[in-house]
N, C-alpha and C. Protein backbone atom coordinates (compact mmCIF):
# COMPACT_ATOMS: atom_id res chain seq x y z
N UNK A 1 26.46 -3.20 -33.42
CA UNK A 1 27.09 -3.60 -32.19
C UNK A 1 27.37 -2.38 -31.30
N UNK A 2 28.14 -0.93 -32.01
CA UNK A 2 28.09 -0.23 -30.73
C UNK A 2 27.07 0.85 -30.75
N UNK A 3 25.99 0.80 -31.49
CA UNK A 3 24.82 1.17 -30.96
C UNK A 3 24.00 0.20 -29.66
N UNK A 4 23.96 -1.24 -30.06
CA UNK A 4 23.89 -1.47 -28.70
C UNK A 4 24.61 -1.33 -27.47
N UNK A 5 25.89 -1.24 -27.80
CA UNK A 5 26.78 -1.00 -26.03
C UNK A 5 26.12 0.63 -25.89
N UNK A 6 25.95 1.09 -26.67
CA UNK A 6 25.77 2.76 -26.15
C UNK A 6 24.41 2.58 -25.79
N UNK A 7 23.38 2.02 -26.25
CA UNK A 7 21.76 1.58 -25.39
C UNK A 7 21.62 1.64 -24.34
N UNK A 8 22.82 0.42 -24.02
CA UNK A 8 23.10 -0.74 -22.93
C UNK A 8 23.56 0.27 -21.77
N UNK A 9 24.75 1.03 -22.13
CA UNK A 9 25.43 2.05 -21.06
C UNK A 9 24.35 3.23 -20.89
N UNK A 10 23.77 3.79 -21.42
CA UNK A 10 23.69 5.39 -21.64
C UNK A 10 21.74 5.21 -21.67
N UNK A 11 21.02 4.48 -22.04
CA UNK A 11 19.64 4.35 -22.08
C UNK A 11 19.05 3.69 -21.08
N UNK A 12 19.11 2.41 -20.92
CA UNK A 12 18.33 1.74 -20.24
C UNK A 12 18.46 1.60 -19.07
N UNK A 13 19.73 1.93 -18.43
CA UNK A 13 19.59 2.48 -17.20
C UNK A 13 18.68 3.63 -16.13
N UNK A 14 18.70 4.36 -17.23
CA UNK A 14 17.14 4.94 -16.73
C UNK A 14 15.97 5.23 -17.63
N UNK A 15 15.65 3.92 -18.04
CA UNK A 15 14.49 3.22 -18.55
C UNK A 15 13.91 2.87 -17.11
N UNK A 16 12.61 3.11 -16.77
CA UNK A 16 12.23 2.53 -15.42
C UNK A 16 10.70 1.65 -16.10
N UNK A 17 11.12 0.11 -15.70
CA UNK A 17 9.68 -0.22 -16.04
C UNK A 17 8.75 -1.05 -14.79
N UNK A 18 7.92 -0.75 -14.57
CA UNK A 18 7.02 -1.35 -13.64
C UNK A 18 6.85 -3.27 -13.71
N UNK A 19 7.20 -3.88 -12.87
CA UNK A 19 7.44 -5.12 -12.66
C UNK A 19 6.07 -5.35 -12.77
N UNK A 20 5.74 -6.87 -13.07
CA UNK A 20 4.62 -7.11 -13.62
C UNK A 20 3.32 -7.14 -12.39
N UNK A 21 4.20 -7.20 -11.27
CA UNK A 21 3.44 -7.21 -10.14
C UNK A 21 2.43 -6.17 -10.21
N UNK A 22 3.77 -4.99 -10.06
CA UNK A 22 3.57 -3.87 -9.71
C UNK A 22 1.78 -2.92 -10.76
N UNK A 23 2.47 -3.54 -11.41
CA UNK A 23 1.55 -3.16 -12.99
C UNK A 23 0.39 -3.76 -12.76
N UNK A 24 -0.13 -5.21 -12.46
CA UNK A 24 -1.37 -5.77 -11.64
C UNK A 24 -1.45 -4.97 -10.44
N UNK A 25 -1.37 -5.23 -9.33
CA UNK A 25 -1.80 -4.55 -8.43
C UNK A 25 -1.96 -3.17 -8.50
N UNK A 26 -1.41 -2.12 -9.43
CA UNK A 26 -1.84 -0.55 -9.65
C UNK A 26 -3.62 -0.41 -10.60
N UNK A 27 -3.23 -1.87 -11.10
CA UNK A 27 -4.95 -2.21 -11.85
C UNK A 27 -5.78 -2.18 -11.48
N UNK A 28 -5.30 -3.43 -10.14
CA UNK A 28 -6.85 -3.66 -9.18
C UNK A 28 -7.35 -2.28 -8.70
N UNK A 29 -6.32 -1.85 -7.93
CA UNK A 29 -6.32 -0.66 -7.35
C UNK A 29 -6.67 0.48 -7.67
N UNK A 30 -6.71 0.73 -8.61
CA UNK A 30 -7.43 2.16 -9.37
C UNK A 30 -9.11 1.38 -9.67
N UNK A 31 -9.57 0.29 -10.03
CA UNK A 31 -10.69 -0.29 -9.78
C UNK A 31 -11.32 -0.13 -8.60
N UNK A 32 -10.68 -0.52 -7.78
CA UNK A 32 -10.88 -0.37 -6.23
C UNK A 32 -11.35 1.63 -5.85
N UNK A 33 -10.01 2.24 -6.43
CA UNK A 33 -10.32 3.49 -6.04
C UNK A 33 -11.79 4.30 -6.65
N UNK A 34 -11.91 3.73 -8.14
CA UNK A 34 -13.13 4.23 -8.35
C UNK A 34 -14.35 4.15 -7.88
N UNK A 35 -14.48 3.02 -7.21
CA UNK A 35 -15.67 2.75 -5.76
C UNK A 35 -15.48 3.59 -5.04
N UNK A 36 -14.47 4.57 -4.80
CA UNK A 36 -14.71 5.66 -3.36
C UNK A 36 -15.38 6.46 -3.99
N UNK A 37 -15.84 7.29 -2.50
CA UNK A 37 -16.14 8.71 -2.94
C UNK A 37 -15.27 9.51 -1.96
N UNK A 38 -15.28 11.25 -2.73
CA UNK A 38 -13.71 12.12 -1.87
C UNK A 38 -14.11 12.04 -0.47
N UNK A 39 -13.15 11.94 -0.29
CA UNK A 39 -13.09 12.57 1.33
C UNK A 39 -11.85 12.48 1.90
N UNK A 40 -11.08 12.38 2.88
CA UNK A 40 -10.04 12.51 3.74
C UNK A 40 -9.54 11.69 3.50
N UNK A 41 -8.20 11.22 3.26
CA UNK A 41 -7.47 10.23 2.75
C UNK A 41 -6.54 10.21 3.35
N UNK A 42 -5.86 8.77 4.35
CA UNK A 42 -4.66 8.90 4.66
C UNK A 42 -3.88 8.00 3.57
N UNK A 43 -2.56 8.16 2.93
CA UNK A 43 -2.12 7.25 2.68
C UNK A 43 -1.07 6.54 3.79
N UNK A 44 -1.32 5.34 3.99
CA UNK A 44 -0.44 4.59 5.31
C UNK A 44 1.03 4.01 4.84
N UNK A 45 2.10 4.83 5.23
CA UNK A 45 3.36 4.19 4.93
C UNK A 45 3.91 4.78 3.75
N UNK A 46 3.07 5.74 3.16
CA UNK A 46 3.35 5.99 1.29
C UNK A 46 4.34 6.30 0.87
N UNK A 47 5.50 6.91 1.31
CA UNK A 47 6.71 7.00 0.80
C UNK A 47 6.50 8.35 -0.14
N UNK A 48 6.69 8.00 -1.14
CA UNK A 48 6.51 9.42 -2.28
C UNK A 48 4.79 9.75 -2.16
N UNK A 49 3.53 8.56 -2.52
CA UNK A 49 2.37 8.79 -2.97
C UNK A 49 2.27 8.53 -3.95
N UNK A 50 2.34 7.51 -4.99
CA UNK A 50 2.45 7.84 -6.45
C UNK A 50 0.63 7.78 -6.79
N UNK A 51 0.22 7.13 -5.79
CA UNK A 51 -1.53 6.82 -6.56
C UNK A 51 -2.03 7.99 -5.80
N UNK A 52 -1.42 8.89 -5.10
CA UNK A 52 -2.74 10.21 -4.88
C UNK A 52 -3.40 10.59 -6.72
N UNK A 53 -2.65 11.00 -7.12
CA UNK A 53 -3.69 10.78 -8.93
C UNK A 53 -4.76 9.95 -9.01
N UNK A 54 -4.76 8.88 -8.29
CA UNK A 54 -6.13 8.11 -8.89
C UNK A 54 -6.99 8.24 -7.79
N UNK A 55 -6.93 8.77 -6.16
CA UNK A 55 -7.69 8.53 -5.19
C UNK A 55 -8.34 9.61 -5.39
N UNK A 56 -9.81 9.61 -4.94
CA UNK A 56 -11.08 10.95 -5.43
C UNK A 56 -10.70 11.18 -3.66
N UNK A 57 -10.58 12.72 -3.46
CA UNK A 57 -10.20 12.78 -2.05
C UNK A 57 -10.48 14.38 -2.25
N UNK A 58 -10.75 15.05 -0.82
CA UNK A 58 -10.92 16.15 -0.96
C UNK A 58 -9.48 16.83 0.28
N UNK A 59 -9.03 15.63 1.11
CA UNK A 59 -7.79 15.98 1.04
C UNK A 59 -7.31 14.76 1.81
N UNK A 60 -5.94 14.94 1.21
CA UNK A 60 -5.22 13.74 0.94
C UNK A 60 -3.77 14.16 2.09
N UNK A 61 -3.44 13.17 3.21
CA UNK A 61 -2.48 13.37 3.81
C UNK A 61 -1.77 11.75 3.71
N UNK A 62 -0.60 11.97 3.57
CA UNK A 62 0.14 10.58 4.00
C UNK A 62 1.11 10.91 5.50
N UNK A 63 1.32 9.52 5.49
CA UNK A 63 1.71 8.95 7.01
C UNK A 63 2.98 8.00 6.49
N UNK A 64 3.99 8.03 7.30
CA UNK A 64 5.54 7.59 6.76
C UNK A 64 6.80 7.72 8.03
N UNK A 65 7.07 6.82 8.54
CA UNK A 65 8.27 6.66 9.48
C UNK A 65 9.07 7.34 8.83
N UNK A 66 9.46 7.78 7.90
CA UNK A 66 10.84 8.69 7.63
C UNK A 66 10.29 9.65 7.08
N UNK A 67 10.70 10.69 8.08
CA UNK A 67 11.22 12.11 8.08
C UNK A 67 11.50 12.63 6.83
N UNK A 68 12.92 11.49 6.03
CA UNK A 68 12.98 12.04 5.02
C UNK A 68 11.90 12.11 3.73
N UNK A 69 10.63 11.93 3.87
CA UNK A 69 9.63 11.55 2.66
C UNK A 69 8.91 13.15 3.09
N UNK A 70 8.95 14.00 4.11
CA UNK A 70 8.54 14.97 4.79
C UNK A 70 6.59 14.46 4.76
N UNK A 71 6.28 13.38 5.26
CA UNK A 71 5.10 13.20 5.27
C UNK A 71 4.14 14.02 6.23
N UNK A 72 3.06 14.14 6.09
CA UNK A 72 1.89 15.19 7.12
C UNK A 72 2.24 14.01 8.56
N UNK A 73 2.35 13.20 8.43
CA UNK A 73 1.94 12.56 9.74
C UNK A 73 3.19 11.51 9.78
N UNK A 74 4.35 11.84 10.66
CA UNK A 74 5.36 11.00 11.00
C UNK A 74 5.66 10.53 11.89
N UNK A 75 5.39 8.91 12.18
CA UNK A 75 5.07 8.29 13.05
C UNK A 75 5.15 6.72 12.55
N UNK A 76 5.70 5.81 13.67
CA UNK A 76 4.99 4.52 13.84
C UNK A 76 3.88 3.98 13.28
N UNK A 77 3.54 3.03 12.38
CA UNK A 77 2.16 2.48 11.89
C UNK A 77 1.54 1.76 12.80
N UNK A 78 2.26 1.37 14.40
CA UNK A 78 1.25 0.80 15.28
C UNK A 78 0.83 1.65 16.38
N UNK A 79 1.32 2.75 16.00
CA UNK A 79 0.82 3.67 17.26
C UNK A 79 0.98 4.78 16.50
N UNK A 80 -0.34 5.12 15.72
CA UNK A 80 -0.72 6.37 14.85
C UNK A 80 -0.94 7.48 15.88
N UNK A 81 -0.24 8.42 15.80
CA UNK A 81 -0.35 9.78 16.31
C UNK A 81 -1.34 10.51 15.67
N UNK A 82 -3.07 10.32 15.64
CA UNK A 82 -3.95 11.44 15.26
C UNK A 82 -5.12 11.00 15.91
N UNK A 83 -5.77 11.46 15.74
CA UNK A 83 -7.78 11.49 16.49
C UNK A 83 -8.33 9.94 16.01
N UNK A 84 -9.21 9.40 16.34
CA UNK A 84 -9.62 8.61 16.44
C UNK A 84 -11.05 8.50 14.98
N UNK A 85 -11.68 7.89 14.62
CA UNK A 85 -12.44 8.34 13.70
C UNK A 85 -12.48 10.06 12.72
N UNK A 86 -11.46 9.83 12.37
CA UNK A 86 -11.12 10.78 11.35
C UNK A 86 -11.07 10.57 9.84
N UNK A 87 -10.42 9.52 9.43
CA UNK A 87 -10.23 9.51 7.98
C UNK A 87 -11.19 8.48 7.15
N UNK A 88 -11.95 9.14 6.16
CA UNK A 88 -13.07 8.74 5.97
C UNK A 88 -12.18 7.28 4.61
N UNK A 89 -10.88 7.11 4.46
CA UNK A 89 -9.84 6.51 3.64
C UNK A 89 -8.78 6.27 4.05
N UNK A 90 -8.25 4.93 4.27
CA UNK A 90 -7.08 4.78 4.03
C UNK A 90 -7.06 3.76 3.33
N UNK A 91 -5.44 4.53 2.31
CA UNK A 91 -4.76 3.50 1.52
C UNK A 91 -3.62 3.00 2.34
N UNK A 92 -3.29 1.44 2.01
CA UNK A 92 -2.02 0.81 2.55
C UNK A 92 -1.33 0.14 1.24
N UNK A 93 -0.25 0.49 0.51
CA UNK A 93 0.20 -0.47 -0.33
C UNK A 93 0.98 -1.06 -0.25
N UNK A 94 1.31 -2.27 -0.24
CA UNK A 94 2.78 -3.11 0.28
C UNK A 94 3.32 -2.44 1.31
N UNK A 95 2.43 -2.16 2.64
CA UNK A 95 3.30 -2.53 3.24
C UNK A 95 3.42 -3.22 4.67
N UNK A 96 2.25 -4.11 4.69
CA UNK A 96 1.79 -4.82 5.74
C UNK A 96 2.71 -5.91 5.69
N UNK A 97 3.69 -6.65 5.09
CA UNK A 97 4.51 -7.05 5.27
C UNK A 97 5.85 -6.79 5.92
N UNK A 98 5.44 -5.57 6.13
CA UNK A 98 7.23 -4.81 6.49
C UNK A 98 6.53 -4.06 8.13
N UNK A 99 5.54 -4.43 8.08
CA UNK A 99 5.02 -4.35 9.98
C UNK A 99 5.71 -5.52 11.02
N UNK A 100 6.06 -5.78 12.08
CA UNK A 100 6.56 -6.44 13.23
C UNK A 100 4.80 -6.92 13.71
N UNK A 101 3.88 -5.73 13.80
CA UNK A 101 3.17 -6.33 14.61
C UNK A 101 1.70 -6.08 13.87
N UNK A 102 1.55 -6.83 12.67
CA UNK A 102 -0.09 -6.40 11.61
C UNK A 102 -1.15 -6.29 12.52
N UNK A 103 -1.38 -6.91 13.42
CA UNK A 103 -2.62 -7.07 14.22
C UNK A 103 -2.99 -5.73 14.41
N UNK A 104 -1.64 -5.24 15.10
CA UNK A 104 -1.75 -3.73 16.08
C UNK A 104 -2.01 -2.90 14.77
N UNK A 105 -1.33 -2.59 13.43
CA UNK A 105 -1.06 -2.30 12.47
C UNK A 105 -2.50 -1.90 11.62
N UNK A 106 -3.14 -2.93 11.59
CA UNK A 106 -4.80 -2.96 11.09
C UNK A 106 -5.40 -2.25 12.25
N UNK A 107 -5.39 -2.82 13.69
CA UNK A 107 -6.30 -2.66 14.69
C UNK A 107 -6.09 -0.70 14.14
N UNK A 108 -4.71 0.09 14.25
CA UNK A 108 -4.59 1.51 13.89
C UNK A 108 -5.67 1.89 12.81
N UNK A 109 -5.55 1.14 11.68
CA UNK A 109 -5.79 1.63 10.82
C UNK A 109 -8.20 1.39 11.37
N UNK A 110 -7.87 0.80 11.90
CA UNK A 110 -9.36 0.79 12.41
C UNK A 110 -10.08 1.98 13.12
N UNK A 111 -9.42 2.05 14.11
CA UNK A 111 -9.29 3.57 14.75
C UNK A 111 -9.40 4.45 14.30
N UNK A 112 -8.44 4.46 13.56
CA UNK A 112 -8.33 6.15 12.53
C UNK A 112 -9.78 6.33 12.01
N UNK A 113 -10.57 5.25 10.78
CA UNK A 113 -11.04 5.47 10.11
C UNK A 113 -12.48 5.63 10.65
N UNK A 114 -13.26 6.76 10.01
CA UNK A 114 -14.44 7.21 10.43
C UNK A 114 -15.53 5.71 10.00
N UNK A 115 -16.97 5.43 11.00
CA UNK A 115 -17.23 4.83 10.89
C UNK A 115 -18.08 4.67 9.24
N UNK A 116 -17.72 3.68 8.52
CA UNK A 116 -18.58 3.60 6.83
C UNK A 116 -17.03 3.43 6.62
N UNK A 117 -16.22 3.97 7.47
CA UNK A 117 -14.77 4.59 5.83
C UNK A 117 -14.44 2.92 5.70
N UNK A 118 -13.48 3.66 4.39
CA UNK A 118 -13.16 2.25 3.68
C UNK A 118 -11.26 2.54 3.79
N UNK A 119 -10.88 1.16 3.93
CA UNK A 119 -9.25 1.12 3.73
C UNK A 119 -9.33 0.29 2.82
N UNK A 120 -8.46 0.84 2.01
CA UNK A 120 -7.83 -0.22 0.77
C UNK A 120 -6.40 -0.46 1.09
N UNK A 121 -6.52 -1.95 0.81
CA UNK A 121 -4.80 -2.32 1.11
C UNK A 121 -4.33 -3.36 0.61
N UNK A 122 -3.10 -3.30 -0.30
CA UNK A 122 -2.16 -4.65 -0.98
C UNK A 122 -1.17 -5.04 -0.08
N UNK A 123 -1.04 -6.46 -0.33
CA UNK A 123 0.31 -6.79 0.29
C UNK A 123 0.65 -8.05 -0.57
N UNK A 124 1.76 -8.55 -0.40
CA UNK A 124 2.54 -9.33 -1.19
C UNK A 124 1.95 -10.87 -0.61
N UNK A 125 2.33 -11.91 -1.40
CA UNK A 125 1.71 -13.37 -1.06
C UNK A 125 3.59 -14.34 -1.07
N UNK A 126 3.19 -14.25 -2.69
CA UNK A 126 4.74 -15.50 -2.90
C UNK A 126 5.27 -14.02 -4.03
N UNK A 127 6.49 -13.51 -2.94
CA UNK A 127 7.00 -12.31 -3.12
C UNK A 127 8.35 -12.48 -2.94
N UNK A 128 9.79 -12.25 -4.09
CA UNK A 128 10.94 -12.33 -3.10
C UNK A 128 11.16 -11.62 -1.66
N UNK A 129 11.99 -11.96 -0.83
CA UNK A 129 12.18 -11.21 0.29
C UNK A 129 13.04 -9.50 -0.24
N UNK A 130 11.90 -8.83 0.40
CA UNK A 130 12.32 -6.96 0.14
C UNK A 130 12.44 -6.92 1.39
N UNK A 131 13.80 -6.14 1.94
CA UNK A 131 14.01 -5.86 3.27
C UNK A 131 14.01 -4.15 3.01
N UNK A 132 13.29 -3.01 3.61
CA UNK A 132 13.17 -2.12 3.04
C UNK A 132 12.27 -1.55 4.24
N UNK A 133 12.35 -1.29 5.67
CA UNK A 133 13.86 -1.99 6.18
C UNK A 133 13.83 -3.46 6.66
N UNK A 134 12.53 -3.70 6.97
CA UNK A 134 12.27 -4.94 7.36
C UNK A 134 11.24 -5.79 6.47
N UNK A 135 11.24 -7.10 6.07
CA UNK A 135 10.56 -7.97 5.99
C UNK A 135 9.58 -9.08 6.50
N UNK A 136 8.91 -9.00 6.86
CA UNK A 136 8.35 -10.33 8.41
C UNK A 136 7.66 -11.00 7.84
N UNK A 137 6.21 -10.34 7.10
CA UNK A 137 5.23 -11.87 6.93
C UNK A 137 5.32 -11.78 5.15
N UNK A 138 4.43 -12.98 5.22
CA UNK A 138 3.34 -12.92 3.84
C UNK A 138 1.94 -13.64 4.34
N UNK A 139 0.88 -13.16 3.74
CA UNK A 139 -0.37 -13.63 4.10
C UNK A 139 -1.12 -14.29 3.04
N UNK A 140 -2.55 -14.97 3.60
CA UNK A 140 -3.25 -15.76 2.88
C UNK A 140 -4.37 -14.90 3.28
N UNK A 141 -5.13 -15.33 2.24
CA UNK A 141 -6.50 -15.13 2.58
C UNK A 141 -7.11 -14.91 3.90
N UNK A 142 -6.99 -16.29 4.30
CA UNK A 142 -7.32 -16.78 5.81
C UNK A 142 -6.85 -15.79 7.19
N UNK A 143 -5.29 -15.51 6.91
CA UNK A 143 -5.10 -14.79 7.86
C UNK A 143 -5.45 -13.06 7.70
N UNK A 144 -5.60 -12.75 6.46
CA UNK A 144 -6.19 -10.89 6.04
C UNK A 144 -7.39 -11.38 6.72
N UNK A 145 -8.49 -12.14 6.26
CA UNK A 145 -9.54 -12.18 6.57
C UNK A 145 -9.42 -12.11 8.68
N UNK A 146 -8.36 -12.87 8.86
CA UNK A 146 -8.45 -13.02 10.43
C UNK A 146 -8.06 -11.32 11.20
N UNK A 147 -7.38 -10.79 10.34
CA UNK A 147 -6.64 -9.45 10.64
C UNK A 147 -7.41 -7.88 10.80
N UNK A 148 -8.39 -8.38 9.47
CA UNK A 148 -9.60 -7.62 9.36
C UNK A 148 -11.12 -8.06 9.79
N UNK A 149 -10.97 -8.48 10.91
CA UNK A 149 -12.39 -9.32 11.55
C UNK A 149 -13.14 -8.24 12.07
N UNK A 150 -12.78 -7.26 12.52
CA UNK A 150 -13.50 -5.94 13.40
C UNK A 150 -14.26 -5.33 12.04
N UNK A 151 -13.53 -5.42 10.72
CA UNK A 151 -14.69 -3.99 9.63
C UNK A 151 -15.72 -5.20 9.36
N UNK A 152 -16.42 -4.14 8.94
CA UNK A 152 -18.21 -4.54 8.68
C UNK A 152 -17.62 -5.61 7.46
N UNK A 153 -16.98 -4.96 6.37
CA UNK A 153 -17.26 -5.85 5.13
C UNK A 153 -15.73 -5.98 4.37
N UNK A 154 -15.39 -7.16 4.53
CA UNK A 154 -13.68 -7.10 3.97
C UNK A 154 -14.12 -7.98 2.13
N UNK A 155 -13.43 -7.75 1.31
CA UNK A 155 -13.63 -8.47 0.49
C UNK A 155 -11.45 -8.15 -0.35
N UNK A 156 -11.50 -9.47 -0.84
CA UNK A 156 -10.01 -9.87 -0.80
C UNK A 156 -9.84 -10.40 -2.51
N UNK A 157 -9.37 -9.72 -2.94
CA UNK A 157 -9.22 -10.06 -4.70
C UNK A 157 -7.61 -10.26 -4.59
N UNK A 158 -7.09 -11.51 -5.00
CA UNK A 158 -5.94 -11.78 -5.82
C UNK A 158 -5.55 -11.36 -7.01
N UNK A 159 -3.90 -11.33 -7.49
CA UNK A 159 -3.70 -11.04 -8.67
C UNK A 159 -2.51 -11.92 -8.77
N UNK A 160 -2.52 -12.24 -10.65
CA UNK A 160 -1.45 -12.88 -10.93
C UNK A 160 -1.51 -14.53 -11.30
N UNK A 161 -0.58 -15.42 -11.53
CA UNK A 161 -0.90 -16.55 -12.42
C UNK A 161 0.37 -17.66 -11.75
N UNK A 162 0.22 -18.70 -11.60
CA UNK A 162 1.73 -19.54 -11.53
C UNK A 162 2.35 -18.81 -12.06
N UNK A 163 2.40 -19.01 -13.33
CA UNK A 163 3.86 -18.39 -14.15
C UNK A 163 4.69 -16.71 -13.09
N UNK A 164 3.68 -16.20 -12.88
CA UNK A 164 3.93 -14.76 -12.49
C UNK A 164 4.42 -15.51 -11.23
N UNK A 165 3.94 -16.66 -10.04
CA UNK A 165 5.05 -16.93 -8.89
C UNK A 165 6.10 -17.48 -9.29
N UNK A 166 6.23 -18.12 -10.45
CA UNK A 166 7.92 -18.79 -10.65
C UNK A 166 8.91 -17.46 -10.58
């Protein structure tokens, strides 16, 4: 008994385990990343970066509204501050939900990317509400597919099971 209260207090609090989501979608995604080849990489929104490790890149900048993450490129995700056909990559992970305006949001991420480049990007479906700072959509198929109508070739893999939306 007070080996478990001492677990309970003193261990598992910083036990950090990856939610099952989280743990699928880092799957697809390193699948996904092994189809690239290096080149210029933005990450869009990245916060820390935790998947620069798996992206083949010969250099890797992220992009992040807060200052405090000290990102290469700090700025707005609908009005990217850099050159126009530059990044031969971008990653987006969760966070096309926490955009006001995706259209403009993608249309950026179009711009940026040199013509061939590829963006990889997750976003949430049947997700609790994360306000972090904001929350707005969730998407279907139908509407990614409507969002990404300008790239040559979109292709859209799901993850997860009923059980995983209850």
């Amino acid at each position: 008994m007070i080996i478990r209260k001492l677990i309970r207090k003193y261990i598992l609090p910083h036990v950090r385990f990856g939610t099952v989501h989280w743990i699928n979608t880092i799957h697809l995604l390193r699948i996904q990343f092994k189809r690239l080849k290096p080149g210029v990489v933005l990450d869009f929104g990245s916060g820390s970066s935790p998947l620069k490790r798996y992206v083949p890149h010969t250099k890797y900048m992220r992009l992040d509204l807060n200052p405090d993450s000290q990102p290469d490129i700090c700025c707005d995700l609908h009005n990217v501050q850099w050159e126009s056909n530059y990044f031969d990559t971008v990653i987006s992970t969760e966070v096309l939900e926490h955009v006001y305006d995706p259209q403009r949001a993608v249309s950026e991420i179009y711009r940026i990317l040199k013509k061939g480049g590829v963006c990889i990007l997750s976003t949430v479906f049947i997700y609790q509400y994360h306000p972090d700072s904001k929350d707005y959509y969730r998407f279907t198929w139908d509407s990614l597919n409507h969002l990404f109508k300008d790239f040559e070739h979109v292709e859209i893999f799901h993850h997860g099971n009923k059980f995983q939306a209850i």
